[in-house]
C-alpha atoms as a PDB file:
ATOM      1  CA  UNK A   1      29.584  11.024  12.251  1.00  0.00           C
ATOM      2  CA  UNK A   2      33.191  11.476  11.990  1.00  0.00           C
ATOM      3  CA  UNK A   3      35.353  12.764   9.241  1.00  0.00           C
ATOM      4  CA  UNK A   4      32.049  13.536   7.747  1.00  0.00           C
ATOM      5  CA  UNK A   5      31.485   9.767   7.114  1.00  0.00           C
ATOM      6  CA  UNK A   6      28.704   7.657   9.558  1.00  0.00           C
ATOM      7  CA  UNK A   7      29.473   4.981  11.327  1.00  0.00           C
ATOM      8  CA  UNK A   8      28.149   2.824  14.094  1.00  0.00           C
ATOM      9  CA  UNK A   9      28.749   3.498  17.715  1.00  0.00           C
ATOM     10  CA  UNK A  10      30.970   0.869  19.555  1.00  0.00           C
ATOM     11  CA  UNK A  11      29.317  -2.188  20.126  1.00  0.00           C
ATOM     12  CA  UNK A  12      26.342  -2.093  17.412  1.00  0.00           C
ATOM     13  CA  UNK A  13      27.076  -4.906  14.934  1.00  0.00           C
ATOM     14  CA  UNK A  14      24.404  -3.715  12.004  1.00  0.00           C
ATOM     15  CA  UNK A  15      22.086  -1.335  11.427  1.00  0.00           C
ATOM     16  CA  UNK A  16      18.646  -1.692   9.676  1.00  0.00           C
ATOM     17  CA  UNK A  17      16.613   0.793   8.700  1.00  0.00           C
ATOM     18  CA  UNK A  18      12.805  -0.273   9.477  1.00  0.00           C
ATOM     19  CA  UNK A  19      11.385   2.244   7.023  1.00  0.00           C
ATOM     20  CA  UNK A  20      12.394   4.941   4.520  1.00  0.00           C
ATOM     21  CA  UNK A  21      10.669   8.691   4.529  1.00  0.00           C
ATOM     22  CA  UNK A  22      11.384   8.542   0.777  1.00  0.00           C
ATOM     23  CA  UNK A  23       8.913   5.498  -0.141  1.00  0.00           C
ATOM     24  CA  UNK A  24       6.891   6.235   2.915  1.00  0.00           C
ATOM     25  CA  UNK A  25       4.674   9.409   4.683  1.00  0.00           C
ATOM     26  CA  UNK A  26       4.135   8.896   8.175  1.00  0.00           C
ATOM     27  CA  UNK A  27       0.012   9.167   8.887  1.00  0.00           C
ATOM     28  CA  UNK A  28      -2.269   9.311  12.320  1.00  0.00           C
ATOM     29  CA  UNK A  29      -3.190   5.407  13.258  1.00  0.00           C
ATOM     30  CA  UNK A  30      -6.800   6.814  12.863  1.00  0.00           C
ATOM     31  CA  UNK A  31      -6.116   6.914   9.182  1.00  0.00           C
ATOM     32  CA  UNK A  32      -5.102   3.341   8.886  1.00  0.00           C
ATOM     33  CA  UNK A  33      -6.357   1.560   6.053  1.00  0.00           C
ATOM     34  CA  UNK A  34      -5.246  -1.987   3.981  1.00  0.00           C
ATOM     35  CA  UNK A  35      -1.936  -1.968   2.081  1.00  0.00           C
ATOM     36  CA  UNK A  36      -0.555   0.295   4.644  1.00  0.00           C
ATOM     37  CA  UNK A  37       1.717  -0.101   7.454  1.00  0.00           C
ATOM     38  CA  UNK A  38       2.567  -0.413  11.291  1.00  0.00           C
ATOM     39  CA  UNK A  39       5.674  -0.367  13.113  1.00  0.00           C
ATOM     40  CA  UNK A  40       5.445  -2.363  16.329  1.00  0.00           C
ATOM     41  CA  UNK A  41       8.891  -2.865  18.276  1.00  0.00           C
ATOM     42  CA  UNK A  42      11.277  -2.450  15.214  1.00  0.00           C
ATOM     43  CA  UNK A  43       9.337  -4.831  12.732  1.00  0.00           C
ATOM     44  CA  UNK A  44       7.212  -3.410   9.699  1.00  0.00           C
ATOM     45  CA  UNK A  45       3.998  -5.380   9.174  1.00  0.00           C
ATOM     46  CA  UNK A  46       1.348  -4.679   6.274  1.00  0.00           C
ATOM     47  CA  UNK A  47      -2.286  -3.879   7.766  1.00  0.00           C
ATOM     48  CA  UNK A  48      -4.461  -6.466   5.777  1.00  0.00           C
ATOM     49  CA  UNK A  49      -7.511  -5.491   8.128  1.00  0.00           C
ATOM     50  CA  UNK A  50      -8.241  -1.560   9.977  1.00  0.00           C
ATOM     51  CA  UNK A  51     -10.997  -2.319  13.143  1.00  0.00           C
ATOM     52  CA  UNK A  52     -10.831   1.036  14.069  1.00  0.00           C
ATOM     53  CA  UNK A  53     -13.993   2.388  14.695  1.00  0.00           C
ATOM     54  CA  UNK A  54     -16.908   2.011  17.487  1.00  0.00           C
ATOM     55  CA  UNK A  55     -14.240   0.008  19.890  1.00  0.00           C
ATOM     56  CA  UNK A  56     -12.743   0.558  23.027  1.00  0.00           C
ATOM     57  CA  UNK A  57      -9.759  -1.460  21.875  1.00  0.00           C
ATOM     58  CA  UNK A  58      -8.896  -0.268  18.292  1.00  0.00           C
ATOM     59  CA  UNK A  59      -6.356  -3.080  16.428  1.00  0.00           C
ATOM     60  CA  UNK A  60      -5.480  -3.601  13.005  1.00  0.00           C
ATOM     61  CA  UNK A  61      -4.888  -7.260  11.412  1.00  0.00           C
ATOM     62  CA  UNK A  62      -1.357  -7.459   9.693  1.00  0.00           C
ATOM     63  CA  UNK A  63       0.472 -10.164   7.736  1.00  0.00           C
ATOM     64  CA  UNK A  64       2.180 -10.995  11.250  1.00  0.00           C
ATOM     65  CA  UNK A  65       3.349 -14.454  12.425  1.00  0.00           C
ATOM     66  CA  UNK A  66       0.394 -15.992  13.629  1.00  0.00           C
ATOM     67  CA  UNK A  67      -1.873 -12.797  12.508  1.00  0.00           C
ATOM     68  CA  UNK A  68      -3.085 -12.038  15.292  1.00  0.00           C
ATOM     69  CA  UNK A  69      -4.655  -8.374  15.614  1.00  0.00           C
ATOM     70  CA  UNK A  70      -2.251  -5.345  16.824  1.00  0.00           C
ATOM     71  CA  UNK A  71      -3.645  -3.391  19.050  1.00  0.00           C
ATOM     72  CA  UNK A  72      -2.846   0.216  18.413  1.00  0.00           C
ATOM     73  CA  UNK A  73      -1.124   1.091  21.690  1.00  0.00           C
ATOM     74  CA  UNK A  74       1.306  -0.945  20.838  1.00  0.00           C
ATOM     75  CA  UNK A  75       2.053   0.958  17.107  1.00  0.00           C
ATOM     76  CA  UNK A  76       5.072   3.151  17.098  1.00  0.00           C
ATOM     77  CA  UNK A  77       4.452   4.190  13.491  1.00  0.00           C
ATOM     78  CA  UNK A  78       1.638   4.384  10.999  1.00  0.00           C
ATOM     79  CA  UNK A  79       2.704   4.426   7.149  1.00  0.00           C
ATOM     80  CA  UNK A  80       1.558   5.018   3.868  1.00  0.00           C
ATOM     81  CA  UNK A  81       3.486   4.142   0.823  1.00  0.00           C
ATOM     82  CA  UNK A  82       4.192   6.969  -1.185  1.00  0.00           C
ATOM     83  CA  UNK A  83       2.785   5.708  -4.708  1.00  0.00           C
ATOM     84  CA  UNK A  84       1.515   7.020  -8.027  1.00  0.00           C
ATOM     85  CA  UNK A  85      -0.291   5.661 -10.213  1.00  0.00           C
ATOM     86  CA  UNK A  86       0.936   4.455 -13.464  1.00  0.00           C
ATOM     87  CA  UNK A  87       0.617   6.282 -16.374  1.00  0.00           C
ATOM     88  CA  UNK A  88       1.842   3.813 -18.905  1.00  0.00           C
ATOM     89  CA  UNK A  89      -0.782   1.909 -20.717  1.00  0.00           C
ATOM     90  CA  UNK A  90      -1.847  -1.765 -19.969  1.00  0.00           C
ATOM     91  CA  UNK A  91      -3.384  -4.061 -17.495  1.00  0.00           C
ATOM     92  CA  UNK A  92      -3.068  -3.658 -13.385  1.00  0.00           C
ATOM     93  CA  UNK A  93      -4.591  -5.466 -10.666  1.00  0.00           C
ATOM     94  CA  UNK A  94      -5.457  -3.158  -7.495  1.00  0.00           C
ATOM     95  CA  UNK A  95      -5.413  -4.302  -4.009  1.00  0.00           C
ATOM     96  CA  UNK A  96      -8.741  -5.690  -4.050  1.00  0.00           C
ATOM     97  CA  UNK A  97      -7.463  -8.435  -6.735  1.00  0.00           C
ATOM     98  CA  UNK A  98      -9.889  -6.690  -9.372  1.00  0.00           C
ATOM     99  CA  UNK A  99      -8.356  -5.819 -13.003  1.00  0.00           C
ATOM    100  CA  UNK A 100      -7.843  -2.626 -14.373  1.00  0.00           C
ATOM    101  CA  UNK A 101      -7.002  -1.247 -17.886  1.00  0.00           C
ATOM    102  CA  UNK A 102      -5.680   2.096 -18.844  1.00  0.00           C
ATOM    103  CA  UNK A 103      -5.767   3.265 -22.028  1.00  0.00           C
ATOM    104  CA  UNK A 104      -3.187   5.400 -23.732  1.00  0.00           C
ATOM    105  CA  UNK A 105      -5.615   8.460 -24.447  1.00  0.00           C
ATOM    106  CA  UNK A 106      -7.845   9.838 -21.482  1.00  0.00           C
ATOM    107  CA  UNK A 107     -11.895  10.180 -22.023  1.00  0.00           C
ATOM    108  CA  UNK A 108     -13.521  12.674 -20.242  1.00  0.00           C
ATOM    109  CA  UNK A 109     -14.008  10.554 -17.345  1.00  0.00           C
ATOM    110  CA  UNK A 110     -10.432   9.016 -17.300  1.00  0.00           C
ATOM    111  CA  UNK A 111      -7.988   6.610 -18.845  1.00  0.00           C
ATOM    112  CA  UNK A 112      -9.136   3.590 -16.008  1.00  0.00           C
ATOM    113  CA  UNK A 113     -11.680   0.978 -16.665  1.00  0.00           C
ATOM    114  CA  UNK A 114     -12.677  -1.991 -15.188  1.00  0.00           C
ATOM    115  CA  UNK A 115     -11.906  -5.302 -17.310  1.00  0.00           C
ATOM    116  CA  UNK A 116     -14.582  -7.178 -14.982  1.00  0.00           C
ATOM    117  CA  UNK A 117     -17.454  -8.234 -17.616  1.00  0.00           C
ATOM    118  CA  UNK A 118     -20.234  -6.528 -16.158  1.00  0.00           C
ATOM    119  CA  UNK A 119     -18.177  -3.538 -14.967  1.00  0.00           C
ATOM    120  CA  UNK A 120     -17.608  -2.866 -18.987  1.00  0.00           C
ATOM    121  CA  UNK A 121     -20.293  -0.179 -19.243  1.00  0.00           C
ATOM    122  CA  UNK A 122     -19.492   1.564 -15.944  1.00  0.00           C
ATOM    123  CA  UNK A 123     -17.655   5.055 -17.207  1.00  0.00           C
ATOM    124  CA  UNK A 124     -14.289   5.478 -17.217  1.00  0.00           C
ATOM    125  CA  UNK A 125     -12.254   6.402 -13.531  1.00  0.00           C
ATOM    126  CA  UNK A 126     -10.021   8.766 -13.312  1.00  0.00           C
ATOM    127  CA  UNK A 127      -6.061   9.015 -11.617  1.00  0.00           C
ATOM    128  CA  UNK A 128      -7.352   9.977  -8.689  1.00  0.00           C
ATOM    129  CA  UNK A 129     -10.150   7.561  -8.126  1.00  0.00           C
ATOM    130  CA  UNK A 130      -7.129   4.719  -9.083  1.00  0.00           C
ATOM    131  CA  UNK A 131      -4.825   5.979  -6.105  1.00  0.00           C
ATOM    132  CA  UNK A 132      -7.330   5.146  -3.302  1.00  0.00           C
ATOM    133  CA  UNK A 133      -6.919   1.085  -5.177  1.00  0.00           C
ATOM    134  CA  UNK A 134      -2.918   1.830  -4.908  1.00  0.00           C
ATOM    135  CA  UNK A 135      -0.746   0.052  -4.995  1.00  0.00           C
ATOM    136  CA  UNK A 136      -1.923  -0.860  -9.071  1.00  0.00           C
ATOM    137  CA  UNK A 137       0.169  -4.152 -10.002  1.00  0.00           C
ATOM    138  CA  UNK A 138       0.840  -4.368 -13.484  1.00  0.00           C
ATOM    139  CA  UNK A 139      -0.393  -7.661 -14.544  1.00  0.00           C
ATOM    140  CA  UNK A 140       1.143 -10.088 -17.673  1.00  0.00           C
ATOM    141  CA  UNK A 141      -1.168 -12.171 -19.188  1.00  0.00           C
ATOM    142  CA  UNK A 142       0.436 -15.900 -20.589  1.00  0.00           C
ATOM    143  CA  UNK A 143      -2.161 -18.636 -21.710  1.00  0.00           C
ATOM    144  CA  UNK A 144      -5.022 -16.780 -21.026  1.00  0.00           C
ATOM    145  CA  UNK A 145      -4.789 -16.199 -17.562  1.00  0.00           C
ATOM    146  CA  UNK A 146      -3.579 -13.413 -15.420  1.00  0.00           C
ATOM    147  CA  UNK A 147      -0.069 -13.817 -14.081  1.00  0.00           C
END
């Protein structure tokens, strides 16, 4: 820092940032589930896979080249994306590819419900069973089909 301004050392051509504490809370590797996030020598990869427990060699599968399992030694950082869930009304898809509604006014239960036909007379979920399906995408139907 100089003059109140940062800047990079001599010698460093760029500077990226690998992740940001404001979209991201930092969490024990034990805690690792899909959708979150590993750091492993500078890179951020998405865990699509935790294998955590009952092995001596505890990895996670990521959306790395060649997707290969990480072994957890190797992990510098384990992240969570900082989410909440959406409060405006409509259509989501969670990270299980299932499809979600929310309604404008809450039932006792909640404003979530599944749109899955046989799911219809399940009772409504509520906010905070949605968050553990995070991140909710909202989803725009053309033709008939989900976008």
């Amino acid at each position: 820092m100089e003059d109140r301004r940062w800047r990079p050392l001599d010698g460093i051509k760029s500077l990226d940032l690998v992740w940001d504490e404001r979209d991201w809370t930092r969490i024990d590797v034990r805690d690792l589930r899909c959708g979150d996030a590993v750091v492993v020598d500078g890179v951020l990869y998405e865990v699509t896979k935790a294998s955590l427990a009952h092995t001596d060699y505890p990895c996670v599968g990521t959306d790395a080249l060649g997707r290969n399992p990480i072994d957890l030694r190797l992990v510098s950082c384990a992240l969570r994306r900082k989410v909440s869930v959406p409060a405006k009304p409509g259509f989501y898809k969670d990270t299980m590819g299932e499809f979600w509604a929310r309604a404008a006014k809450s039932t006792d239960d909640g404003p979530w419900r599944s749109v899955e036909p046989d799911a219809l007379d399940q009772p409504a979920k509520s906010d905070k069973y949605m968050s553990n399906l995070m991140p909710l995408t909202p989803v725009h139907f053309e033709s008939g089909r989900a976008a």
